[in-house]
Each structure stands twice: as C-alpha cells, then as structure tokens.
C-alpha atoms as a PDB file:
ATOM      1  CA  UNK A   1      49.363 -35.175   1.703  1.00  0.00           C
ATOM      2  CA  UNK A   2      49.152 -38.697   1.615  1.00  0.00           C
ATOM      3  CA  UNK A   3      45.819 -39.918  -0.424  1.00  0.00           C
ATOM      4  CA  UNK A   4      44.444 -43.063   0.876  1.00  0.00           C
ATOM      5  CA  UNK A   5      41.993 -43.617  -2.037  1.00  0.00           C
ATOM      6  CA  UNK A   6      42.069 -42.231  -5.939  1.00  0.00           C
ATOM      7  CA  UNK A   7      38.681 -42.605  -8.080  1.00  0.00           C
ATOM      8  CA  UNK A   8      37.988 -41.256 -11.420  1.00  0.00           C
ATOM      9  CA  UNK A   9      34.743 -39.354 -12.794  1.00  0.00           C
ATOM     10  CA  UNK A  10      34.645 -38.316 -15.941  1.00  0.00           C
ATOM     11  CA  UNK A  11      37.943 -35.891 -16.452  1.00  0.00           C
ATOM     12  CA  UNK A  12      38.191 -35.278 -13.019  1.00  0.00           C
ATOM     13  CA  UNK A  13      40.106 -37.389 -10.118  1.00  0.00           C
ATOM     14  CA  UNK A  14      38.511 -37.926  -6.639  1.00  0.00           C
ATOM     15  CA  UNK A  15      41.155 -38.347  -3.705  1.00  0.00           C
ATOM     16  CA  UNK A  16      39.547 -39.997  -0.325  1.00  0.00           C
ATOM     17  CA  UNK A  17      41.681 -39.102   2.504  1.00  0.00           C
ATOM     18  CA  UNK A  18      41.942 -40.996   5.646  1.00  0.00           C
ATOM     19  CA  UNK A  19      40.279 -38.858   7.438  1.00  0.00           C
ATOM     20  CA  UNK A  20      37.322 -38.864   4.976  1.00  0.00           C
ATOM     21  CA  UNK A  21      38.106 -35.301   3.414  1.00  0.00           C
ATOM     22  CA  UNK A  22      37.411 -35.564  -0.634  1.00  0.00           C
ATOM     23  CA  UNK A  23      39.789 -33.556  -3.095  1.00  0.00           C
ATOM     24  CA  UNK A  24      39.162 -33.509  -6.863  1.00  0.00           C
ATOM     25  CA  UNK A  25      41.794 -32.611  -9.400  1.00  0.00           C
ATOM     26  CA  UNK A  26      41.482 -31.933 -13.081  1.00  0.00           C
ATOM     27  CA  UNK A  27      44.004 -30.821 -16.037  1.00  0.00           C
ATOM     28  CA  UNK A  28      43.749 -27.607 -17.031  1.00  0.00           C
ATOM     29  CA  UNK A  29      46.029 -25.696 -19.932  1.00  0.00           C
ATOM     30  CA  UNK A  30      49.359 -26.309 -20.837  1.00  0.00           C
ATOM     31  CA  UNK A  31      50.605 -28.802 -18.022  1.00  0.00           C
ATOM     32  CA  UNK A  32      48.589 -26.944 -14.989  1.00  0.00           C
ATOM     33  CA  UNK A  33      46.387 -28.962 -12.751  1.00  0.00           C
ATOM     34  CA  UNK A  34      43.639 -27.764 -10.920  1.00  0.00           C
ATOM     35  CA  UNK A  35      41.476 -29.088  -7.334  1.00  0.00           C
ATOM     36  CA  UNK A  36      39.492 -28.138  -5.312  1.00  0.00           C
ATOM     37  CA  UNK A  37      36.709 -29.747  -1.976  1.00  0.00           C
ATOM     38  CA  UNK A  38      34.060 -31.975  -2.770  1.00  0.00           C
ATOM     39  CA  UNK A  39      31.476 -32.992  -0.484  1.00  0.00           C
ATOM     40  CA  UNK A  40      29.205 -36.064  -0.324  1.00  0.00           C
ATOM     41  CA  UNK A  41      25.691 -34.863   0.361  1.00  0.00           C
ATOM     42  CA  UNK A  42      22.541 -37.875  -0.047  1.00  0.00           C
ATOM     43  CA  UNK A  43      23.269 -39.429  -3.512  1.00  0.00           C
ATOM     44  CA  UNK A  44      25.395 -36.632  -4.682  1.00  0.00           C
ATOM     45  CA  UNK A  45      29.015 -35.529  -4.691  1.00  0.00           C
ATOM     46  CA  UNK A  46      29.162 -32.323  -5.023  1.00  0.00           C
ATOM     47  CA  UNK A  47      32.530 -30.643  -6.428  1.00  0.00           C
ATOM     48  CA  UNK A  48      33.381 -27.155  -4.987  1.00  0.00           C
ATOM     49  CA  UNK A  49      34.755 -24.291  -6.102  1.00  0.00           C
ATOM     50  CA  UNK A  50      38.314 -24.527  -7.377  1.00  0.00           C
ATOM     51  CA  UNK A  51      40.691 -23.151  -5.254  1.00  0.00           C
ATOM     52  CA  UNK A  52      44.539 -24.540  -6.199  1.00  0.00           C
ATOM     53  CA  UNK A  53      46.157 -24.505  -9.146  1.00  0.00           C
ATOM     54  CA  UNK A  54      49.781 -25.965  -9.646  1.00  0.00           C
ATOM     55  CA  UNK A  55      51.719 -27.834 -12.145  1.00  0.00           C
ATOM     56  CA  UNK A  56      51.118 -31.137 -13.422  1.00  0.00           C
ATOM     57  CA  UNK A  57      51.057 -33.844 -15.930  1.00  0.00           C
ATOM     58  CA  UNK A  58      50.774 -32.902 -19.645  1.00  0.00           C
ATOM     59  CA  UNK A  59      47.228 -33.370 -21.055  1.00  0.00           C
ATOM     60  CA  UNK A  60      47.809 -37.166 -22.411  1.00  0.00           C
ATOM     61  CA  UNK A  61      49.967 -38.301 -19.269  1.00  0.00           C
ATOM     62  CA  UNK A  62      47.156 -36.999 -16.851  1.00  0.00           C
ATOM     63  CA  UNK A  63      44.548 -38.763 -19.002  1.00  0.00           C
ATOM     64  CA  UNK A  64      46.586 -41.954 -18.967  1.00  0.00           C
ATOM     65  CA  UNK A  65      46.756 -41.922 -15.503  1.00  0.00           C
ATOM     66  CA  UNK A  66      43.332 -41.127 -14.835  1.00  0.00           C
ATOM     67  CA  UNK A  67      41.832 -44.317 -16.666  1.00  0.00           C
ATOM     68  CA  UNK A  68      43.580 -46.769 -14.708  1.00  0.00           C
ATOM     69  CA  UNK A  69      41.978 -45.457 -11.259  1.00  0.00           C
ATOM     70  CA  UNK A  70      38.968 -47.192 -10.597  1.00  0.00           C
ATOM     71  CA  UNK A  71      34.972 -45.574 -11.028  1.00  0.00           C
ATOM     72  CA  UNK A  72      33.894 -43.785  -8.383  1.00  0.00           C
ATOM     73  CA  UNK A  73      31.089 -45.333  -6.878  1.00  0.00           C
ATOM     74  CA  UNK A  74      29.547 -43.992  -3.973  1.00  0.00           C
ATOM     75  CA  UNK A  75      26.886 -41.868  -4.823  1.00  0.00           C
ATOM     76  CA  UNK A  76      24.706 -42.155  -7.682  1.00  0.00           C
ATOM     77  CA  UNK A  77      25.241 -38.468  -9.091  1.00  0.00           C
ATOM     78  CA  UNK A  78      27.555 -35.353  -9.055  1.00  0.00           C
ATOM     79  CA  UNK A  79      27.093 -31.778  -9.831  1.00  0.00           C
ATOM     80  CA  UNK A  80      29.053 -28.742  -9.080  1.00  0.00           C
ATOM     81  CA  UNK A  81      28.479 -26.292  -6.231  1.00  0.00           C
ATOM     82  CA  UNK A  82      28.024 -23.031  -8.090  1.00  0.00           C
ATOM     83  CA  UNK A  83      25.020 -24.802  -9.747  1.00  0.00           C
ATOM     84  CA  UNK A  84      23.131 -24.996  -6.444  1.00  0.00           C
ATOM     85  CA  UNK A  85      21.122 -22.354  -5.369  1.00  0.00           C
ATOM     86  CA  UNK A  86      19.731 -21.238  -1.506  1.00  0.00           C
ATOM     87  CA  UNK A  87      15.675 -21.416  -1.616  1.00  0.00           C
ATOM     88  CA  UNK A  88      15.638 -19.429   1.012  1.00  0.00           C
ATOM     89  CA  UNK A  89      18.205 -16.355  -0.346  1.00  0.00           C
ATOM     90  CA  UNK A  90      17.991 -17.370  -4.241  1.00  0.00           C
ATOM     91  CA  UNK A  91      21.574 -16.837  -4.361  1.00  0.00           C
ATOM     92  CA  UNK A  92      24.422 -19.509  -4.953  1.00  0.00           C
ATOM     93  CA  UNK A  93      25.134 -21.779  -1.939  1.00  0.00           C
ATOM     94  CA  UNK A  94      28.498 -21.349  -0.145  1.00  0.00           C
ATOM     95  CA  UNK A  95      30.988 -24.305   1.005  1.00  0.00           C
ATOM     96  CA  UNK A  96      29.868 -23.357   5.032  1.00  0.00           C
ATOM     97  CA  UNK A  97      26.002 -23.119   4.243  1.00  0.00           C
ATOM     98  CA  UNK A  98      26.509 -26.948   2.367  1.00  0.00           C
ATOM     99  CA  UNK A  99      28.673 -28.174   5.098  1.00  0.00           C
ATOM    100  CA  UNK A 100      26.292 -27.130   7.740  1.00  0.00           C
ATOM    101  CA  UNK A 101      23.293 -28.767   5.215  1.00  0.00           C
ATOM    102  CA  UNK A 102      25.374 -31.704   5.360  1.00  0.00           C
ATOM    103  CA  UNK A 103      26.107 -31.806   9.326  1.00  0.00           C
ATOM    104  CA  UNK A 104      21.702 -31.759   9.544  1.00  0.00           C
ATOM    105  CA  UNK A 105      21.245 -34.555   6.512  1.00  0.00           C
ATOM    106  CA  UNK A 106      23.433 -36.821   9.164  1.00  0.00           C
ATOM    107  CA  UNK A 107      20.183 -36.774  11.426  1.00  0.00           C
ATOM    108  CA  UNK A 108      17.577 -36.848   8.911  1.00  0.00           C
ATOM    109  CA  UNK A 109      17.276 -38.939   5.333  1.00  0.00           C
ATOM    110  CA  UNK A 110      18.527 -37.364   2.339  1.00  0.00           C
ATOM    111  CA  UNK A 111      19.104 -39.603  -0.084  1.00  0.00           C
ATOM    112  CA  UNK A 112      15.073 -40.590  -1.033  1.00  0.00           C
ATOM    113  CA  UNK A 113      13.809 -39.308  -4.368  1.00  0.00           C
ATOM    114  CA  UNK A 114      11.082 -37.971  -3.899  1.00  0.00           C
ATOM    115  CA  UNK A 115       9.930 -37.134  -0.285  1.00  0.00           C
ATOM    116  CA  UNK A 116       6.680 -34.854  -0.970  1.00  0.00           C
ATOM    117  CA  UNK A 117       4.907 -37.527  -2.119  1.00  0.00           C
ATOM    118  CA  UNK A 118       2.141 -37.564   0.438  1.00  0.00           C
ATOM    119  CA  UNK A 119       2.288 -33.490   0.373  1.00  0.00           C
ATOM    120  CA  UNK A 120       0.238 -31.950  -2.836  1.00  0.00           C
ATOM    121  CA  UNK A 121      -0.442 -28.206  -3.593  1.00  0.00           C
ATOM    122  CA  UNK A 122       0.840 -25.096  -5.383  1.00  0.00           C
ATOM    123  CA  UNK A 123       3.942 -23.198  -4.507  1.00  0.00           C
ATOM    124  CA  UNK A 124       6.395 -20.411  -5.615  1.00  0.00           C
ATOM    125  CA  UNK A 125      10.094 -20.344  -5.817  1.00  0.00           C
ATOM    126  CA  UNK A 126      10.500 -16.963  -6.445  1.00  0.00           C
ATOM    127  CA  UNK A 127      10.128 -16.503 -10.833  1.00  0.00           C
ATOM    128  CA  UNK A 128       8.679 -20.139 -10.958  1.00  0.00           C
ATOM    129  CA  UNK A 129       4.895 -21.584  -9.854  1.00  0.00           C
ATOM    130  CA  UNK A 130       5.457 -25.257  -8.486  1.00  0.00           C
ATOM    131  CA  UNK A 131       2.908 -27.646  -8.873  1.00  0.00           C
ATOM    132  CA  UNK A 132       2.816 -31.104  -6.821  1.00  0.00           C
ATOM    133  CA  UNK A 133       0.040 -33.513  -8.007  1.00  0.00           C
ATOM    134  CA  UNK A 134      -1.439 -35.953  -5.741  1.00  0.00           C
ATOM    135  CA  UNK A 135       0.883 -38.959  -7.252  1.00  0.00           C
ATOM    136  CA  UNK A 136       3.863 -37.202  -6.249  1.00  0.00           C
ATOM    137  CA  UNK A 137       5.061 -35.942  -9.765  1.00  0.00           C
ATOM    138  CA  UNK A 138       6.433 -32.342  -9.684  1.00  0.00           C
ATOM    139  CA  UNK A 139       5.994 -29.227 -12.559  1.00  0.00           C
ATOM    140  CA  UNK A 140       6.731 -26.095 -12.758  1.00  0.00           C
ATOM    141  CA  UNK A 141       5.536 -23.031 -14.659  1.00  0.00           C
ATOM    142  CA  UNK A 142       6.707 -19.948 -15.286  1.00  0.00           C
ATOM    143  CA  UNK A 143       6.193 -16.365 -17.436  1.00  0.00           C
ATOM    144  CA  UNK A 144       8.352 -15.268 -20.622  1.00  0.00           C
ATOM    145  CA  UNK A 145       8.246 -12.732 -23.137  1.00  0.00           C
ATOM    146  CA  UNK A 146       5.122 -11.793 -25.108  1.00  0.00           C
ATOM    147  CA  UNK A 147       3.465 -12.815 -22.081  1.00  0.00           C
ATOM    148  CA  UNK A 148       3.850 -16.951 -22.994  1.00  0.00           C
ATOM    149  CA  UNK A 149       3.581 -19.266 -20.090  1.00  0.00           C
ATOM    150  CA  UNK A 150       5.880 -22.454 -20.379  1.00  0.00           C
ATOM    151  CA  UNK A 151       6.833 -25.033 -18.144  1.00  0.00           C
ATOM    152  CA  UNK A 152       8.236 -28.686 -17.730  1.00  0.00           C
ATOM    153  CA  UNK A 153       8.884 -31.262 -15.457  1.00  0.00           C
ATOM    154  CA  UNK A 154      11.225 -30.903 -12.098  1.00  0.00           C
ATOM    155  CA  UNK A 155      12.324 -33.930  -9.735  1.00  0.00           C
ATOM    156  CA  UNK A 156      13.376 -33.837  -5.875  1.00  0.00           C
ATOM    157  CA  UNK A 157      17.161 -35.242  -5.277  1.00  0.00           C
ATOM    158  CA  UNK A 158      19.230 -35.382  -2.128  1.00  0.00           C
ATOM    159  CA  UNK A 159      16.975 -32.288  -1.058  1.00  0.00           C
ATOM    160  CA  UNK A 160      17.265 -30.634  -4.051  1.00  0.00           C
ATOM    161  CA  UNK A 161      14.998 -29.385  -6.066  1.00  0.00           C
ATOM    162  CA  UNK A 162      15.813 -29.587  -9.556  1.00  0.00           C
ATOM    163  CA  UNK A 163      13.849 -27.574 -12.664  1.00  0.00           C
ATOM    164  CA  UNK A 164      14.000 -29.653 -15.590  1.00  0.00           C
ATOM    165  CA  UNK A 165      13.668 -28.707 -19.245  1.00  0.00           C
ATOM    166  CA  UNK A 166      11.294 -26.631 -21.001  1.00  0.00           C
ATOM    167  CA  UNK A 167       8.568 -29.247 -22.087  1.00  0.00           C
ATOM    168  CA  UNK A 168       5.124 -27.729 -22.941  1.00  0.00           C
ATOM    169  CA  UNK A 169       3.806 -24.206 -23.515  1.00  0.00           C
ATOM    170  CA  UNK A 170       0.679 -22.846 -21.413  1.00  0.00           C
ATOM    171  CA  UNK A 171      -1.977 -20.196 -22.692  1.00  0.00           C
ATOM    172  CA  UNK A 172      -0.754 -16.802 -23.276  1.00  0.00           C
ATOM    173  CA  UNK A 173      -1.419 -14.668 -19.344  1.00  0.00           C
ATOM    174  CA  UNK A 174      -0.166 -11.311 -18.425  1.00  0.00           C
ATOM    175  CA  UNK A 175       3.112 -11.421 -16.615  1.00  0.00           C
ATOM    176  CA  UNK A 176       2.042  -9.184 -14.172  1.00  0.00           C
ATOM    177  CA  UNK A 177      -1.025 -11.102 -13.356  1.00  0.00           C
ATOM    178  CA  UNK A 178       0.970 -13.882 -13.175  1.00  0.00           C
ATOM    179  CA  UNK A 179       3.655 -12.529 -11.068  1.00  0.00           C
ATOM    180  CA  UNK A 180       0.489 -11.632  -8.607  1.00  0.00           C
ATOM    181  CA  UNK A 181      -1.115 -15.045  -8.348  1.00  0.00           C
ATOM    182  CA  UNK A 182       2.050 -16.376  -7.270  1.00  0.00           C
ATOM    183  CA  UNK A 183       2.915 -13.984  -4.720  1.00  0.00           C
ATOM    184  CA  UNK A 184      -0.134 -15.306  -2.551  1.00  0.00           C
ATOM    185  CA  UNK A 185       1.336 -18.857  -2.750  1.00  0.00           C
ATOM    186  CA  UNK A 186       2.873 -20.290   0.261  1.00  0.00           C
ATOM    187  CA  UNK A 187       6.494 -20.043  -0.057  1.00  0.00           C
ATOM    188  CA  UNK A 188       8.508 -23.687  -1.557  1.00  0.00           C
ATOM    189  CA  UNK A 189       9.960 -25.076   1.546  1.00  0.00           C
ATOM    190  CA  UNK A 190      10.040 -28.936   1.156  1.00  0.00           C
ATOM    191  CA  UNK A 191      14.222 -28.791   0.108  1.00  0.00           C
ATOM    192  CA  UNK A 192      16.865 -26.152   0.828  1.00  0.00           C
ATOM    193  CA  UNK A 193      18.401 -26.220  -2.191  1.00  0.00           C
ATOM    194  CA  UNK A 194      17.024 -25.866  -5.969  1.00  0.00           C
ATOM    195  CA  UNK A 195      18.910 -26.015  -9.031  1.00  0.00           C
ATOM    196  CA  UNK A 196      18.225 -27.055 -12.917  1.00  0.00           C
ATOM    197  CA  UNK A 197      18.502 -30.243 -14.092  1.00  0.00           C
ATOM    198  CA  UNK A 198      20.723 -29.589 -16.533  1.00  0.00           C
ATOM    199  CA  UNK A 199      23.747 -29.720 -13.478  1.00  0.00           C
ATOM    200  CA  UNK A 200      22.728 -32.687 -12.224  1.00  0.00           C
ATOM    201  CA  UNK A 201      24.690 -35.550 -14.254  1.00  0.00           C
ATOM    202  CA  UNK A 202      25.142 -39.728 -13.451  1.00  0.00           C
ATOM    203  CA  UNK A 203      27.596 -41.422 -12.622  1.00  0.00           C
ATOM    204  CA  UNK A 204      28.633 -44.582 -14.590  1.00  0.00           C
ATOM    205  CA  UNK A 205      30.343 -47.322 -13.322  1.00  0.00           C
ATOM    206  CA  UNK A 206      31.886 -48.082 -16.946  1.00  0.00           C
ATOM    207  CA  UNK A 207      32.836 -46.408 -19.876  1.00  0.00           C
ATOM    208  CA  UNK A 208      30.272 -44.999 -22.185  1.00  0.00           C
ATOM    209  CA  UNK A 209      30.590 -46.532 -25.439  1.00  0.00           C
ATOM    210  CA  UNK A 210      31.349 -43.910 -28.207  1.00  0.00           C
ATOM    211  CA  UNK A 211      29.340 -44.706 -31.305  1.00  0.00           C
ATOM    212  CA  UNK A 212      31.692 -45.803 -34.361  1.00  0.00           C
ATOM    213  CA  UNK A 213      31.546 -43.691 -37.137  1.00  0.00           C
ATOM    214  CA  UNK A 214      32.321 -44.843 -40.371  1.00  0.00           C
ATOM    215  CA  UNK A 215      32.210 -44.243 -44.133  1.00  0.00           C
ATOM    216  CA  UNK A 216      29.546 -45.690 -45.930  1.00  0.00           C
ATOM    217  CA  UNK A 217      31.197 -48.704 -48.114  1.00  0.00           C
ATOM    218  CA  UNK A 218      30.848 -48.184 -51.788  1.00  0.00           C
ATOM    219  CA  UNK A 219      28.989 -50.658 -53.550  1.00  0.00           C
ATOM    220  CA  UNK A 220      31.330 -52.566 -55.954  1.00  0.00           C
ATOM    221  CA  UNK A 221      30.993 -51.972 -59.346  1.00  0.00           C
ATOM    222  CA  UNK A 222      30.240 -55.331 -61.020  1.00  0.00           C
ATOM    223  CA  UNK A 223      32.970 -55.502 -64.305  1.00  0.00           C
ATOM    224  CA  UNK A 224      31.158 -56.433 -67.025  1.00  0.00           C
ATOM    225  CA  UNK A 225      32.173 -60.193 -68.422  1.00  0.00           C
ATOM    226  CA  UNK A 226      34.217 -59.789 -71.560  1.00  0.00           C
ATOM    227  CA  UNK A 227      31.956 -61.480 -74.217  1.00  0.00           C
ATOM    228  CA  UNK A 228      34.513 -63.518 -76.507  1.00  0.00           C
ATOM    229  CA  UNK A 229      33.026 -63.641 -80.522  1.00  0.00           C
ATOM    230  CA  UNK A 230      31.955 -66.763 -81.936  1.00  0.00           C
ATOM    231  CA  UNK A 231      34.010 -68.167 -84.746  1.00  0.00           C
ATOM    232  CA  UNK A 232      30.892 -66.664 -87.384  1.00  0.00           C
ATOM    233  CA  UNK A 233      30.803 -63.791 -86.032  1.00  0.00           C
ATOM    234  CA  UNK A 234      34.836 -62.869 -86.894  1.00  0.00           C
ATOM    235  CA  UNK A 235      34.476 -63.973 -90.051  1.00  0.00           C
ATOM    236  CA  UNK A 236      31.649 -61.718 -90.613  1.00  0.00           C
ATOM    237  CA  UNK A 237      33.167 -58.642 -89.225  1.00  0.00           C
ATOM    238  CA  UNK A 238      36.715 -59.475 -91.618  1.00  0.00           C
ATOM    239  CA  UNK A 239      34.406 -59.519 -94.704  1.00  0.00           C
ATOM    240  CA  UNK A 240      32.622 -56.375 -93.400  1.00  0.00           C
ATOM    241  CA  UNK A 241      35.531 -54.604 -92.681  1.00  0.00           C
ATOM    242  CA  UNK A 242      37.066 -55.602 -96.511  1.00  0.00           C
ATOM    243  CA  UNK A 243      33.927 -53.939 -98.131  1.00  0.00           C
ATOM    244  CA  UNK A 244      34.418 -50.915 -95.778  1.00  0.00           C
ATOM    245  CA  UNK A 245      38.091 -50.299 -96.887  1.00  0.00           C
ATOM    246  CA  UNK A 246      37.313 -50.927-100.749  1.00  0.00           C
ATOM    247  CA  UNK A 247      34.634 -48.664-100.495  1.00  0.00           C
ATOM    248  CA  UNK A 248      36.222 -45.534 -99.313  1.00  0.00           C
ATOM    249  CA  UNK A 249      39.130 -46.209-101.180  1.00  0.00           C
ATOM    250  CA  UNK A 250      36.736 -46.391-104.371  1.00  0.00           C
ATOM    251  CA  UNK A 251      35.154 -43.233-103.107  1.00  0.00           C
ATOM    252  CA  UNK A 252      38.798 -41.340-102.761  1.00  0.00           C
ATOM    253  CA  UNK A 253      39.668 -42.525-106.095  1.00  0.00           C
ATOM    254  CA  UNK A 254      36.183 -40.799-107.565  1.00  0.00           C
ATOM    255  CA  UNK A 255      36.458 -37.354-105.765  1.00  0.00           C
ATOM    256  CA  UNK A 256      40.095 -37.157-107.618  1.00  0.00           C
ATOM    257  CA  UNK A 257      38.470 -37.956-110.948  1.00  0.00           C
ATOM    258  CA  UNK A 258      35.723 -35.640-110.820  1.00  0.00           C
ATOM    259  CA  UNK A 259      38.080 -32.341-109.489  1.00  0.00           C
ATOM    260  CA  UNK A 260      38.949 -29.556-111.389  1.00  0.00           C
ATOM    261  CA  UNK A 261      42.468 -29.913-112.737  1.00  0.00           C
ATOM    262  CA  UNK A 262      42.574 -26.548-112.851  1.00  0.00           C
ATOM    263  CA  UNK A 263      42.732 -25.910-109.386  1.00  0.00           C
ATOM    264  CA  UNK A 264      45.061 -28.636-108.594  1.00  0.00           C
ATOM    265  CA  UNK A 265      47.511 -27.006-111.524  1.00  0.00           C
ATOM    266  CA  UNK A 266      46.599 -23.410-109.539  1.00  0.00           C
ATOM    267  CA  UNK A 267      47.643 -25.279-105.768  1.00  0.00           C
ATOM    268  CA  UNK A 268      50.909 -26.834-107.460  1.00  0.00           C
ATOM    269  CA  UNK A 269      52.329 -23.419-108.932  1.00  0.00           C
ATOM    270  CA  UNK A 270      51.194 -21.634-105.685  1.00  0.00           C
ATOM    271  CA  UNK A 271      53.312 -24.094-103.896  1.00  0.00           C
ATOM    272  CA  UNK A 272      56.049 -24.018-106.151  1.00  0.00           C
ATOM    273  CA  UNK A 273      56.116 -19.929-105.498  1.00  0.00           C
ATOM    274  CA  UNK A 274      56.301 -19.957-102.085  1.00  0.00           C
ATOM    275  CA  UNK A 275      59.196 -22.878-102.070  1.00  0.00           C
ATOM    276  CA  UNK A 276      61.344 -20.261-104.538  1.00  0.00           C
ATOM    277  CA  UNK A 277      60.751 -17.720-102.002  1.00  0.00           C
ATOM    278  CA  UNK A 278      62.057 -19.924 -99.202  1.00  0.00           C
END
C-alpha cells in the first residue's frame, strides 16, 4: 500500500490514502506495531478497533519517526470507537452502523456544537435524566447508592452526546422512584450516539509543553568574614595566655607538695614488684 499522506496524533500515526481511506498505526511491545480504520465523522476522527498487528520499528525508532510527520489537522477532536455508544441499542457502535452514520452526516450538518439549542425539555437515556435549559446548556442526572442523586454537565459534538464529569450532588430520592419518573420521559433522540466526556480528547496543532521540574536551589551559605585581631588585642591574649601557663604549672607544683609521700613510696614499690615479675 502506497500512503499518500502521514500525520501524527499523539502516539499514534494517521495514513491518508489516495482514495481517502484513513489507517492509524501505533507501537506496541517489543518491536510490534499495531493499526487499525479510522473514520472522519463532523469534527472528529474516530480510531477503530485494531485489527493488524505486525512487526515494526523498536519503541525509540518509531517515536523518532513519528515526530517529524506533520500534526494532523483536520478535525478538531478524536476519540476511539469502542467509547461510542448506540442511543438507540445502548450497546457499543460497530464500524458498519458508524459508516452508515457517516454516509447520512454527508446530507445533513454534523459538525455544529450544539444543535438543540432552540429545543428545551427533560429526557432519558436509559440510567441518566437529561435536562436541556432554554439557553441551550445540557445536564444530566442520575441515581447511585444510598439513594444519592448526582449529576454534571454534558455537551453535544459531531452528534454525539457526551456525559461529562460528576459535578454537583442532588437531594437524597429513592432509586426506584427515580427510575419511575424517568421512564415516562420521552426517549433522548436529538444524536445517535452518546458517550462520556472523558473519550473525547483535542487535538493540538503543536507540542504540549511539559512543565520543567527542578530542584529547589539551596540558598548559599554566606562564610563568615575572618575577623583579623588588632595589634592590642594579641598582645593582650600573649600576656593572658603567660598567666594561664604559670598558673597551672604553680597549681601542679602545689598538689605534689601537699600528697602523701606515703602513697607515692606505696605506688613506686608496687611498680617495682610487678617489673621483677616481668
């Protein structure tokens, strides 16, 4: 296969074909490369399941080659196909569901951000409640343990629905009660798809700058300046260190005076014994 185009998102590679097929291939293990379809739908490029593994580059030759290929830059987002989920069977979207998706988004606009502007109300998608207010912003709720009801904010992209993050916590409501007042709500049908948010991730056209970590520099320890004496002050330490030395050799010569010659005379024969025994 000849590739007519290579981009670069993230770790992965993005091959454009001629005839407008898109192939992405990523490193995986010792020296094995992986691929698989991707698909352009609205502002996203979805990357689908991987189906071809063969050998390849070693980790840091693959990487090498991957950052001189240029961003790709022709849809604002990407996510990965066994994120997206059918609204209408709440199970994971196939390749042939997408493609025929994509053959319908051809006719129609995909690619606006938020398309239920003018369209308010409540709605379910099956666990969660969906709230649209009249300025176009989206919520949902839903019901957890200890009967705790929770919900955060969700956003409409390339007809997908996606459930953001957990972001406030409701008053406590039986789950079964709330289970029931959803189940008389008319059925979420303003996308086809529905995902969380969390799978949804930009693209950027440059490298993200990775914050420099660094040791803390330790303060210098300021050497204290050697103070050199004044000429008075040597001569007063010489004459205090004369009266020092005369005292304690005054003091020496006292505590001889004053001991016991008996022991001394005692000490000297002792030593004088053990020397014979030697």
């Amino acid at each position: 296969m000849i590739h007519s185009k290579l981009y670069r998102i993230n770790e992965y590679r993005i091959s454009e074909f001629a005839d407008g097929r898109l192939w992405w291939d990523a490193h995986s293990g010792l020296g094995n490369q992986i691929g698989g379809p991707c698909f352009v739908y609205g502002s996203m490029l979805i990357l689908g399941i991987r189906c071809s593994e063969e050998d390849g580059f070693l980790k840091l030759e693959f990487f090498n080659q991957l950052k001189r290929l240029p961003f790709w830059h022709k849809t604002r987002y990407y996510c990965f196909i066994s994120a997206l989920m059918d609204v209408s069977s709440g199970t994971n979207i196939n390749e042939k569901k997408l493609q025929q998706l994509i053959a319908l988004s051809d006719k129609t606009d995909t690619d606006s951000g938020n398309i239920v502007s003018g369209n308010p109300g409540t709605f379910r998608l099956w666990q969660y409640q969906i709230l649209i207010a009249p300025d176009g912003d989206i919520t949902w709720k839903a019901c957890g343990g200890n009967d705790q009801i929770f919900g955060g904010p969700a956003i409409i992209e390339s007809d997908v629905l996606f459930i953001g993050p957990k972001k406030f916590d409701g008053p406590q409501q039986n789950k079964r009660d709330f289970v029931n007042a959803i189940r008389i709500l008319p059925k979420w049908g303003q996308t086809n798809l529905w995902c969380r948010s969390l799978a949804l991730k930009p693209i950027f056209s440059v490298e993200k700058e990775k914050p420099y970590s660094s040791l803390p520099k330790k303060e210098k320890i300021q050497q204290k300046m050697r103070i050199v004496p004044k000429r008075h002050h040597l001569k007063y330490v010489e004459q205090a260190w004369s009266q020092i030395a005369d005292y304690y050799s005054n003091t020496v010569d006292e505590l001889k005076a004053r001991w016991p010659k008996g022991i001394i005379l005692k000490r000297k024969k002792k030593c004088k014994v053990e020397d014979k025994f030697d």
